[in-house]
N, C-alpha and C. Protein backbone atom coordinates (compact mmCIF):
# COMPACT_ATOMS: atom_id res chain seq x y z
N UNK A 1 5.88 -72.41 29.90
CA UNK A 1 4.49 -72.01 29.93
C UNK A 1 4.32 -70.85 28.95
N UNK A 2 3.93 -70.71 27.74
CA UNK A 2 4.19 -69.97 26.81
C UNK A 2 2.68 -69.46 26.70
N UNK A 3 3.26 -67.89 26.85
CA UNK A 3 1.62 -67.14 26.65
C UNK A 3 1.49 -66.47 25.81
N UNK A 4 0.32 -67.14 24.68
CA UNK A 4 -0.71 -66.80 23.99
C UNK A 4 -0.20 -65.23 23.74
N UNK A 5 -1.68 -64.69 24.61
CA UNK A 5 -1.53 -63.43 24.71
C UNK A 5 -2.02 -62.92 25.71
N UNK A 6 -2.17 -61.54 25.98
CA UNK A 6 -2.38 -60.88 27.27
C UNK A 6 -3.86 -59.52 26.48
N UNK A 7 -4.83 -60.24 27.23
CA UNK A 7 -6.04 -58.83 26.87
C UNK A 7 -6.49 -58.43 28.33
N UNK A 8 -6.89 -57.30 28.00
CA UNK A 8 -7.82 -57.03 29.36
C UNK A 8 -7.25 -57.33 30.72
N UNK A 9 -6.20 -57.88 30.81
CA UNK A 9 -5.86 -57.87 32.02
C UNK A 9 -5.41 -59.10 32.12
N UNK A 10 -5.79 -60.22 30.91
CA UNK A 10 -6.72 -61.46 31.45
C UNK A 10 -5.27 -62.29 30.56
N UNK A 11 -4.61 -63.41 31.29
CA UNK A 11 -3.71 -63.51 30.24
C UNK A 11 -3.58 -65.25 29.84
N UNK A 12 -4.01 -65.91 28.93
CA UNK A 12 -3.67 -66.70 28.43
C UNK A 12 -2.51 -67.49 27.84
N UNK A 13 -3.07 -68.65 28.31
CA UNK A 13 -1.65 -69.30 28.17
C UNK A 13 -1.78 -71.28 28.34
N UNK A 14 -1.35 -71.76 27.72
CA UNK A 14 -0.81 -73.20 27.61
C UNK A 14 0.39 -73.75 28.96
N UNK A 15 0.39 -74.65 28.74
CA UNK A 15 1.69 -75.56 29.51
C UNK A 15 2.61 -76.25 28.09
N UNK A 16 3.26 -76.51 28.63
CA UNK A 16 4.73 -77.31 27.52
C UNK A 16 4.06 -78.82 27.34
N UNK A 17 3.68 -79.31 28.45
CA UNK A 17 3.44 -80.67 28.79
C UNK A 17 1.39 -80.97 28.66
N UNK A 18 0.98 -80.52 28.05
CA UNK A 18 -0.31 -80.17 27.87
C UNK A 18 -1.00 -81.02 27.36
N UNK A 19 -2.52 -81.34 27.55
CA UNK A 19 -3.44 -82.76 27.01
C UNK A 19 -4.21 -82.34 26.59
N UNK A 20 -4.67 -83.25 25.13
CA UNK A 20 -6.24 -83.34 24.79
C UNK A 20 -7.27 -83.02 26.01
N UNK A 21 -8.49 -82.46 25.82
CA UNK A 21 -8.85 -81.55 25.02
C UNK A 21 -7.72 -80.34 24.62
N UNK A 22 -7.64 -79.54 23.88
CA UNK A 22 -7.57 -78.12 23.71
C UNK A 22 -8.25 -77.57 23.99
N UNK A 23 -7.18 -76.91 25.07
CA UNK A 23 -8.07 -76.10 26.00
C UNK A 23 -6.28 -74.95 26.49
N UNK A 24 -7.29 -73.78 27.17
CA UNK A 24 -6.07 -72.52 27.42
C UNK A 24 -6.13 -72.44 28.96
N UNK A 25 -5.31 -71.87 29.67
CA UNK A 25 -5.55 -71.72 30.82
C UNK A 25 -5.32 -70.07 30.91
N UNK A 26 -6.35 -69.44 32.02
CA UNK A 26 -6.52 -67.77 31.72
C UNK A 26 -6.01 -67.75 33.58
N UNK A 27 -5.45 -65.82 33.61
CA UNK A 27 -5.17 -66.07 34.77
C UNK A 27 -5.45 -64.03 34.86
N UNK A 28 -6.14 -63.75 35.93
CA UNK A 28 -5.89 -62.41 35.82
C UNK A 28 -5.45 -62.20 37.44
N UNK A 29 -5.84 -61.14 38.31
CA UNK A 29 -5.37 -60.16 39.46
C UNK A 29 -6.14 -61.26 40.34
N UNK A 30 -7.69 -61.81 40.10
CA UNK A 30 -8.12 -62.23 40.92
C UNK A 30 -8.17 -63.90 40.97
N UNK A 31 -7.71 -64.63 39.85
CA UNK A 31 -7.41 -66.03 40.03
C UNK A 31 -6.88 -66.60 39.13
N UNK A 32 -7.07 -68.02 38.32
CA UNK A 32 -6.95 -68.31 36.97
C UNK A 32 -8.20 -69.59 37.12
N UNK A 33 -7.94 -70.06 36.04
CA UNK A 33 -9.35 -70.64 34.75
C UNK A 33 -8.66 -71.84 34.07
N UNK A 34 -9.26 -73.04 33.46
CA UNK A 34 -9.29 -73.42 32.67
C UNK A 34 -9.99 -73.75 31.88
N UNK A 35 -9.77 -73.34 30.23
CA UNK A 35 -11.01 -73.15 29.47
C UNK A 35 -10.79 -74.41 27.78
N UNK A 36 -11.63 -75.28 28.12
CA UNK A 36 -11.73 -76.16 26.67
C UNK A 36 -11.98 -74.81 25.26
N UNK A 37 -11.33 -75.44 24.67
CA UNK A 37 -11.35 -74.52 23.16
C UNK A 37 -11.98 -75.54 22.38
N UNK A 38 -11.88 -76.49 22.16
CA UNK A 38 -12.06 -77.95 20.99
C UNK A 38 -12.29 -78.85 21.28
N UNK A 39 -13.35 -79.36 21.11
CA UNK A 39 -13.98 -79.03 20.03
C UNK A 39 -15.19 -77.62 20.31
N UNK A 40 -15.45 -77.98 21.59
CA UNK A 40 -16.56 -77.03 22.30
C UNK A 40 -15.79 -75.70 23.02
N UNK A 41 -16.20 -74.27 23.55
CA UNK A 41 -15.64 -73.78 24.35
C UNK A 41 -16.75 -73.93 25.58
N UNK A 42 -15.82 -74.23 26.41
CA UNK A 42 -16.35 -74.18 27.75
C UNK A 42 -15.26 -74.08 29.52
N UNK A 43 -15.83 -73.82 30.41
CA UNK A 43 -15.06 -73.69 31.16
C UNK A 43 -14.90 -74.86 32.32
N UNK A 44 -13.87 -75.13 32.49
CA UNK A 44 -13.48 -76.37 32.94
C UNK A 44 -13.54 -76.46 34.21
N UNK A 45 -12.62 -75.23 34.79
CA UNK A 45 -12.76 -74.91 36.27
C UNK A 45 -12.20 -73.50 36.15
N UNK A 46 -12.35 -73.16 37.63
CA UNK A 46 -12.51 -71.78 37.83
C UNK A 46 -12.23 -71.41 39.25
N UNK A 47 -11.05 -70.60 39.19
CA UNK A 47 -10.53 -70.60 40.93
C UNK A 47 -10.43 -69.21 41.36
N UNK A 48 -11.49 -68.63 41.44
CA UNK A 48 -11.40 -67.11 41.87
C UNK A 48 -11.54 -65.39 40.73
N UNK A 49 -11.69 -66.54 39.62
CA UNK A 49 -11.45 -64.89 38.85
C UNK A 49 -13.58 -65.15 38.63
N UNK A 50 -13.37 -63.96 38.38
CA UNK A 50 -15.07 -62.84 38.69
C UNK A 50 -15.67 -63.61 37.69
N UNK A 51 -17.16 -63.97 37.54
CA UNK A 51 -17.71 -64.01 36.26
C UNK A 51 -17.74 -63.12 35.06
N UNK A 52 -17.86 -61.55 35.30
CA UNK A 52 -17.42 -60.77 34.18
C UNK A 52 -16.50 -61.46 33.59
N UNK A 53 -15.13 -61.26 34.27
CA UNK A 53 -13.70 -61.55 33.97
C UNK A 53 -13.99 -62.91 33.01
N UNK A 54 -14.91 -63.81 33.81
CA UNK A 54 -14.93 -64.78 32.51
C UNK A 54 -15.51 -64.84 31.37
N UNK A 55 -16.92 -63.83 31.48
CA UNK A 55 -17.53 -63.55 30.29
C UNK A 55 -16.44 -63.46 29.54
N UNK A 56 -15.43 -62.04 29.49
CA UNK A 56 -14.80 -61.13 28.89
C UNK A 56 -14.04 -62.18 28.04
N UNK A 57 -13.10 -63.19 29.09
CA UNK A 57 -12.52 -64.26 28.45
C UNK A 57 -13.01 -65.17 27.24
N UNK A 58 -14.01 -65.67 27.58
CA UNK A 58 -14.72 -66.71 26.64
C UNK A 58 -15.36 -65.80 25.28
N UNK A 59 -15.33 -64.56 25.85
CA UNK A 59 -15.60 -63.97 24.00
C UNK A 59 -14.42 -63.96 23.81
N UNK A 60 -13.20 -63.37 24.09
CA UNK A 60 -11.97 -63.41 23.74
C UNK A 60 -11.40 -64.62 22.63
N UNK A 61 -11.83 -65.55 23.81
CA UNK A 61 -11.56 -66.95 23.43
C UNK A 61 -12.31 -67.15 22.01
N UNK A 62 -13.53 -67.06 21.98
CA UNK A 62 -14.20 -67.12 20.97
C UNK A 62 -13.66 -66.78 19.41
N UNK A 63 -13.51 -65.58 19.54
CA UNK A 63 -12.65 -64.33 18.89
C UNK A 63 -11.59 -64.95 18.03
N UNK A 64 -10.80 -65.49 18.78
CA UNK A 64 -9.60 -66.11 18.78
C UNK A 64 -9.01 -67.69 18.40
N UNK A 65 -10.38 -68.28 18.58
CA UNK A 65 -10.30 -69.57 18.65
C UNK A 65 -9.71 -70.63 17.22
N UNK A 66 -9.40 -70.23 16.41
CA UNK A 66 -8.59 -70.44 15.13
C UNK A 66 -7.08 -70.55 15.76
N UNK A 67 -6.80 -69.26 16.12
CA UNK A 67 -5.35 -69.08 16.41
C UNK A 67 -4.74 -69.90 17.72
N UNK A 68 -5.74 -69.73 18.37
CA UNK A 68 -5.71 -70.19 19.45
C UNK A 68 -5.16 -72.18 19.55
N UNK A 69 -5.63 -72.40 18.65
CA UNK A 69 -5.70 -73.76 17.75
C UNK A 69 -4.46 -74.46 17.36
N UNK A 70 -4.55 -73.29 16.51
CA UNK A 70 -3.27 -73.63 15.96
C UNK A 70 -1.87 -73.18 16.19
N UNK A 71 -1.94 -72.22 17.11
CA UNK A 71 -0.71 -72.19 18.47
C UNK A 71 -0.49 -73.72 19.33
N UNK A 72 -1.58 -73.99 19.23
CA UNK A 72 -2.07 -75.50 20.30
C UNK A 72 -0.93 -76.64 19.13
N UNK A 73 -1.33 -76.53 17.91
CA UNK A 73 -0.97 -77.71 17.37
C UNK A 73 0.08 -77.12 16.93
N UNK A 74 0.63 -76.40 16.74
CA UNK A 74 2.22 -75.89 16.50
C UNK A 74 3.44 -76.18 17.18
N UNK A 75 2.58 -76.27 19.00
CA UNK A 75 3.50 -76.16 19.87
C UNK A 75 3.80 -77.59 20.24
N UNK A 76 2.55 -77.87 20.12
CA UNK A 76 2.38 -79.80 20.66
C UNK A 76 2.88 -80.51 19.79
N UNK A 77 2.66 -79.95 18.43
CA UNK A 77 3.04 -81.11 17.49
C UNK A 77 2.40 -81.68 16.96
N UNK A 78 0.91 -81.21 16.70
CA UNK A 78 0.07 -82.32 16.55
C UNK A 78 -0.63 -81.62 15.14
């Protein structure tokens, strides 16, 4: 489970074994997330972390979303 990176608290991260869409999974103190990156960002589901916490994320995500990408297709192979 190889993580991205860690902001705000909030820490991102993939699986090894991972599917179309591209998408990250976020996890902070109060739950974790899964968030489509590609083509669209959006949030997939959501198990306890705050709406701030997700604002904060999805600009993150935003921010990021190049790298984010191409960590995706580096790791997968694709």
């Amino acid at each position: 489970m190889p993580t991205l990176f860690e902001l705000f608290g909030i820490r991102f991260y993939f699986y090894s074994d991972e599917h179309l869409p591209i998408h990250v999974h976020i996890q902070n103190g109060d739950g974790r997330a899964k968030v489509n990156v590609y083509p669209t960002i959006e949030v997939v589901s959501n198990n306890g972390i705050r709406p701030k916490d997700i604002k904060k994320a999805l600009v993150i995500i935003e921010t990021y979303q190049d790298d984010i990408i191409d960590a995706w297709r580096k790791y997968h192979g694709e």
